[in-house]
C-alpha atoms as a PDB file:
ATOM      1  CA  UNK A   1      -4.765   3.633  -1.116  1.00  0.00           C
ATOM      2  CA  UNK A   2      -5.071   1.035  -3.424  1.00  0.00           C
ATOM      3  CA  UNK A   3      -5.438  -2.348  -3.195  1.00  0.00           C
ATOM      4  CA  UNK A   4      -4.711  -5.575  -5.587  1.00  0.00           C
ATOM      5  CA  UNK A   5      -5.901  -9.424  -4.433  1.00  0.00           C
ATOM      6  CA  UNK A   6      -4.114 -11.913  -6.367  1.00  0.00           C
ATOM      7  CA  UNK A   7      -5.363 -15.861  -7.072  1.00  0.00           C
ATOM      8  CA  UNK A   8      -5.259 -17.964  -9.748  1.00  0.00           C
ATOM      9  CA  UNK A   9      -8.578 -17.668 -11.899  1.00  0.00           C
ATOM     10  CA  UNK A  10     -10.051 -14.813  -9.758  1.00  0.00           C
ATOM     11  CA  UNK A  11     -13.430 -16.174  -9.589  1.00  0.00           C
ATOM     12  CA  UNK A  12     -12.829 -17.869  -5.961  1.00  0.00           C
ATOM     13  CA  UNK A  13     -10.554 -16.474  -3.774  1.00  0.00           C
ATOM     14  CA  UNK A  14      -9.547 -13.176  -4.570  1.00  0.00           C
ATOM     15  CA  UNK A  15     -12.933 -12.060  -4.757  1.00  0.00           C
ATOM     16  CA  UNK A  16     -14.080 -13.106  -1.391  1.00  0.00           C
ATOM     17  CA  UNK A  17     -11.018 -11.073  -0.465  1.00  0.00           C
ATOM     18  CA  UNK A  18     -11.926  -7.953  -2.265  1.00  0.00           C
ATOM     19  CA  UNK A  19     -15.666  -8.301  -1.210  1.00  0.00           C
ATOM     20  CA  UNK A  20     -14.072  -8.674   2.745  1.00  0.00           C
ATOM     21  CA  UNK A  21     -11.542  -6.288   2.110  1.00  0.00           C
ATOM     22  CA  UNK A  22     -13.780  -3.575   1.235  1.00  0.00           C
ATOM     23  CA  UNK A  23     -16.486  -3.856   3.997  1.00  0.00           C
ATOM     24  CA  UNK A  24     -13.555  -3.542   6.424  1.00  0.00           C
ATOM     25  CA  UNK A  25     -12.469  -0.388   4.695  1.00  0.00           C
ATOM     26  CA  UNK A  26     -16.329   0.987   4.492  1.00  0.00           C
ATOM     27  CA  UNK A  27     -17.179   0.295   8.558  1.00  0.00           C
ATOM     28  CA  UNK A  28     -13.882   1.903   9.582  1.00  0.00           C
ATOM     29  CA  UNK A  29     -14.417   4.952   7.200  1.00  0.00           C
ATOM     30  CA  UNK A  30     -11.390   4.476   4.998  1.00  0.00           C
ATOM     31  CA  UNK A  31     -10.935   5.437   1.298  1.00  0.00           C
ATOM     32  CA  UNK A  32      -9.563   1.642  -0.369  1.00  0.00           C
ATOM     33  CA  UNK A  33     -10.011   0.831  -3.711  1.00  0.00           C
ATOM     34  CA  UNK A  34      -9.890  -2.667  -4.015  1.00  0.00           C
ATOM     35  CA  UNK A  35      -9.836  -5.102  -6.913  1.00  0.00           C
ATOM     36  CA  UNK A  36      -9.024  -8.729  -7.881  1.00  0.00           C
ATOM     37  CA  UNK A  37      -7.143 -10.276 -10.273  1.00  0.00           C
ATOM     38  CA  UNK A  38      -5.855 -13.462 -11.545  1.00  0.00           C
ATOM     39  CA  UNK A  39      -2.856 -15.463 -12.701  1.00  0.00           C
ATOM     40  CA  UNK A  40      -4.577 -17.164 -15.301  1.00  0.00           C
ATOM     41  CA  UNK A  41      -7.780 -15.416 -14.973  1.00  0.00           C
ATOM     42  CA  UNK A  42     -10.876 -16.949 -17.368  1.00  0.00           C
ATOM     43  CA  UNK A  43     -11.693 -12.912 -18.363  1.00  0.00           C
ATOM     44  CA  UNK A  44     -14.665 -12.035 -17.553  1.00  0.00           C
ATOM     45  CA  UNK A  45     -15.730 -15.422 -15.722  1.00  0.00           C
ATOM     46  CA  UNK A  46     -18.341 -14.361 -12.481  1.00  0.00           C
ATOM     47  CA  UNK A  47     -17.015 -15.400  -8.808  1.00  0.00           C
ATOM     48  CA  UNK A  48     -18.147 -19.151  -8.130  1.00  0.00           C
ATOM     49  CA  UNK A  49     -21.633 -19.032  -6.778  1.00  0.00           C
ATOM     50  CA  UNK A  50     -20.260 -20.888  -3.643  1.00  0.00           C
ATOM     51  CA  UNK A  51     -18.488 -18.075  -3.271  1.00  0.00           C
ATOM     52  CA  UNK A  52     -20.781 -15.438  -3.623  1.00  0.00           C
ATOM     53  CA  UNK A  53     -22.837 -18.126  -0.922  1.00  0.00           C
ATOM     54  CA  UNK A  54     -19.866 -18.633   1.561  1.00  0.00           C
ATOM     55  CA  UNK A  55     -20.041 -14.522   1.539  1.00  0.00           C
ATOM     56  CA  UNK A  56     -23.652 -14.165   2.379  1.00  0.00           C
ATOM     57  CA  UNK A  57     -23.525 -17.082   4.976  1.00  0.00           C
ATOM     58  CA  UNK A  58     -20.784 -15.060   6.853  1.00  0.00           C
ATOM     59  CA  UNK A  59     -22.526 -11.793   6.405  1.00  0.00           C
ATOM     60  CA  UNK A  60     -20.371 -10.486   3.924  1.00  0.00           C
ATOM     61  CA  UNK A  61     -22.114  -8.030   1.510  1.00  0.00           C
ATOM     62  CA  UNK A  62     -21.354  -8.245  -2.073  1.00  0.00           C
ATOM     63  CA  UNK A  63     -19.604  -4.914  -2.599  1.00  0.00           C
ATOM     64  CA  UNK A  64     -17.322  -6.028  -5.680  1.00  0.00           C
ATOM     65  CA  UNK A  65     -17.193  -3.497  -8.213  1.00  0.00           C
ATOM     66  CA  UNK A  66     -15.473  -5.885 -10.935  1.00  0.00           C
ATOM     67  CA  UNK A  67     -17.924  -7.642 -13.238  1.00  0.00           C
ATOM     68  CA  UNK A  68     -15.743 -10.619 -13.603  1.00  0.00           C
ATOM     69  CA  UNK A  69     -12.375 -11.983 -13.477  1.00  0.00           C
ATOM     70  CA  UNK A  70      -9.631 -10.126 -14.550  1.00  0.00           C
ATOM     71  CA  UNK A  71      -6.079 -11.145 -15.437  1.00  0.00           C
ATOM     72  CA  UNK A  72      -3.132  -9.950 -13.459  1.00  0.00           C
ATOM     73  CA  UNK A  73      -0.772  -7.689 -16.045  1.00  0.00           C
ATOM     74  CA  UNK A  74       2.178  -6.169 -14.719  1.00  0.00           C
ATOM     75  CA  UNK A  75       1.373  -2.515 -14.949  1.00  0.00           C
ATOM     76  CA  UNK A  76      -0.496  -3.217 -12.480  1.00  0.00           C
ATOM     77  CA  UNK A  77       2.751  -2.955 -10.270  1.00  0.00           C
ATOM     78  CA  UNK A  78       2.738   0.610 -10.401  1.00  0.00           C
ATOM     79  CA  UNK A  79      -1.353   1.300 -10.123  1.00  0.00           C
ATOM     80  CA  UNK A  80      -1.606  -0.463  -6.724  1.00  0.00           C
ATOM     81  CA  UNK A  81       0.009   0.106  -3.606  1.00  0.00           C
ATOM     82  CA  UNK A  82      -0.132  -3.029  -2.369  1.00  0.00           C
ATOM     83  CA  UNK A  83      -0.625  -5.993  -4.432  1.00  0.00           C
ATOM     84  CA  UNK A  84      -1.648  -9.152  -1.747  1.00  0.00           C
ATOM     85  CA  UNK A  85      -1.395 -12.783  -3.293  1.00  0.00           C
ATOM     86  CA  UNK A  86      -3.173 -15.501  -1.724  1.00  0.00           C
ATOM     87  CA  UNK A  87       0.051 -18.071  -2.369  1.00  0.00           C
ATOM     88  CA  UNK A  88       3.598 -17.691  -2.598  1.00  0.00           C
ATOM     89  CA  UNK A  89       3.214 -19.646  -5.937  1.00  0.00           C
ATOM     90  CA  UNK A  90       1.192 -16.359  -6.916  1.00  0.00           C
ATOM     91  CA  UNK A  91       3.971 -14.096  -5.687  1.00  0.00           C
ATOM     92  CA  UNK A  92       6.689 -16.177  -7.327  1.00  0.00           C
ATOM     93  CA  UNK A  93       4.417 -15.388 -10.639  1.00  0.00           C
ATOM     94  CA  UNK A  94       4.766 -11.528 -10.482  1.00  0.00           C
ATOM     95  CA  UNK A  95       8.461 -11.748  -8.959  1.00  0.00           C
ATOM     96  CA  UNK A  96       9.813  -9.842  -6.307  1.00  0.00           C
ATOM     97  CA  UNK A  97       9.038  -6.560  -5.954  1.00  0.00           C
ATOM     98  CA  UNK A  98       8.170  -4.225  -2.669  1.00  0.00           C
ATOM     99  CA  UNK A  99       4.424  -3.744  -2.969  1.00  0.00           C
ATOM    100  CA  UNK A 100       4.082  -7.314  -3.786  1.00  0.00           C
ATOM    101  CA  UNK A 101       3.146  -9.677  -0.450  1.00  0.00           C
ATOM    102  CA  UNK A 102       1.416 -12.393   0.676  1.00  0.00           C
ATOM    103  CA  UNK A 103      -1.406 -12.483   2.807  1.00  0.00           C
ATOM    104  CA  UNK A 104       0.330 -14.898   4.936  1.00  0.00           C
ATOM    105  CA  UNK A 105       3.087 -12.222   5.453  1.00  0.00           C
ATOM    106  CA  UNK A 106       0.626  -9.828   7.209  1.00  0.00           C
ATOM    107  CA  UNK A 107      -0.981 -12.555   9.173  1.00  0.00           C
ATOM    108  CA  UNK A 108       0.549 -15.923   9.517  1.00  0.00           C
ATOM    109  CA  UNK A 109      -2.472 -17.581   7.787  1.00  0.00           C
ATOM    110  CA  UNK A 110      -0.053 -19.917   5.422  1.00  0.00           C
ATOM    111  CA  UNK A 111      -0.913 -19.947   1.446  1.00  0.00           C
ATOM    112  CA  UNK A 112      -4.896 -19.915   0.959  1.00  0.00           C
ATOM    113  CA  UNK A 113      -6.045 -23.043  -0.130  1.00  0.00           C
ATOM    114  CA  UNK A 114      -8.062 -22.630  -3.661  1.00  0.00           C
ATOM    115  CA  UNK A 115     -11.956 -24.104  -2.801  1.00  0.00           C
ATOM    116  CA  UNK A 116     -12.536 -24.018  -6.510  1.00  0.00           C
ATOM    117  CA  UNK A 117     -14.100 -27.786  -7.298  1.00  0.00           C
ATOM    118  CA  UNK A 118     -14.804 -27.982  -3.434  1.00  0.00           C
ATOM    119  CA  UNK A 119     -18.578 -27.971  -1.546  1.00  0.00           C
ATOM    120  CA  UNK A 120     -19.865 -24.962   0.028  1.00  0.00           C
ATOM    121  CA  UNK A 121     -18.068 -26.058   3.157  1.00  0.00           C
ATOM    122  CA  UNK A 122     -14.606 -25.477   2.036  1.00  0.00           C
ATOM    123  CA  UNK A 123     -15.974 -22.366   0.522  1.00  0.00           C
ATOM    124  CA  UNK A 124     -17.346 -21.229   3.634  1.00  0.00           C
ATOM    125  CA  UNK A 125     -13.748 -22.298   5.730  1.00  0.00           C
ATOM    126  CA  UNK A 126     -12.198 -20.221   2.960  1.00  0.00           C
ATOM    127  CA  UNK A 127     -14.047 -17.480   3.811  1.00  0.00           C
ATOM    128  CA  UNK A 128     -13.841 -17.904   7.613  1.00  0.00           C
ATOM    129  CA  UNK A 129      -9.812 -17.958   6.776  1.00  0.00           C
ATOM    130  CA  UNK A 130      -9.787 -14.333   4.636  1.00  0.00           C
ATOM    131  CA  UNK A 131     -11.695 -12.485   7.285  1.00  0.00           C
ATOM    132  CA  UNK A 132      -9.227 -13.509  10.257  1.00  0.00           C
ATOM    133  CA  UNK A 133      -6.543 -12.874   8.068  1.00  0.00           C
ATOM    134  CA  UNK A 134      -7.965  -9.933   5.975  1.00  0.00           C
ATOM    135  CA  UNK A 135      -8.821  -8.109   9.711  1.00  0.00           C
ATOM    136  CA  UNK A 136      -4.983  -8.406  10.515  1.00  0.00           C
ATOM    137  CA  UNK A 137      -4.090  -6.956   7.156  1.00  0.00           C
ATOM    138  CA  UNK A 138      -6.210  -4.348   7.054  1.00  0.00           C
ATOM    139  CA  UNK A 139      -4.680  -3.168  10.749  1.00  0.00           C
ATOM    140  CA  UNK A 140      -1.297  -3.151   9.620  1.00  0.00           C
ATOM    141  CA  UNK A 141      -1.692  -1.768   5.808  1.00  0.00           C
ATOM    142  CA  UNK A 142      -3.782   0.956   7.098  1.00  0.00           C
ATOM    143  CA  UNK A 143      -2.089   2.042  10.233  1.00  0.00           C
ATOM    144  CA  UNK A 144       1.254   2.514   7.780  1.00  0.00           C
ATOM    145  CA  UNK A 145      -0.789   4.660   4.918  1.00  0.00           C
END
């Protein structure tokens, strides 16, 4: 299976996402690929350090395999099978299309406010946000694979 978050810049959000993402999938023994990717990524651009910091402070290890940000393009429609945007502002972008969701839809969470700007504390309630949410995902995704 794989898996697509979507933000805006991907140096914030969907990150943290992927980073949580994938730890789930590694202590349950599943086979994810997960990435990030943004609407208007800055390419290349490293996740905010008080994002990388939220991560840590929650016990999150960095397992990101993406060296920077990354711009959404639609092909990526058909390389993931499920492509999870943190807003319906970022769904609206890519358009309607059965793969496409937001996290919200899986877990009730409401859009995911963007901490970019924001101190380490927003960061950090962020973070506490995408691993409630993220958990409740990664139940439902994986018991449908």
């Amino acid at each position: 299976m794989k898996v697509l978050f979507v933000c805006t810049g991907n140096i914030c959000r969907s990150p943290m996402a992927e980073v949580i993402f994938k730890n789930l999938s590694i202590k349950h023994g599943s086979k994810i690929t997960v990435h990030g990717a943004g609407t208007h990524a800055d390419v290349a651009s490293p996740m905010m350090e008080n994002a990388a910091n939220a991560l840590r402070h929650f016990g999150e290890k960095n397992t990101r395999q993406q060296k920077g940000a990354k711009q959404f393009v639609f092909k990526m429609l058909r390389e993931y099978d499920w492509i999870i945007c943190m807003t319906r502002e970022h769904k609206r972008f890519i358009g309607e299309h059965p793969n496409v969701k937001t996290l919200d839809e899986f877990s009730g969470c409401g859009d995911v406010f963007d901490p970019w700007g924001y101190s380490l504390e927003t960061y950090a309630e962020v973070c506490k946000q995408l691993q409630v949410a993220l958990g409740a995902l990664y139940h439902t995704i994986v018991g449908r694979s």
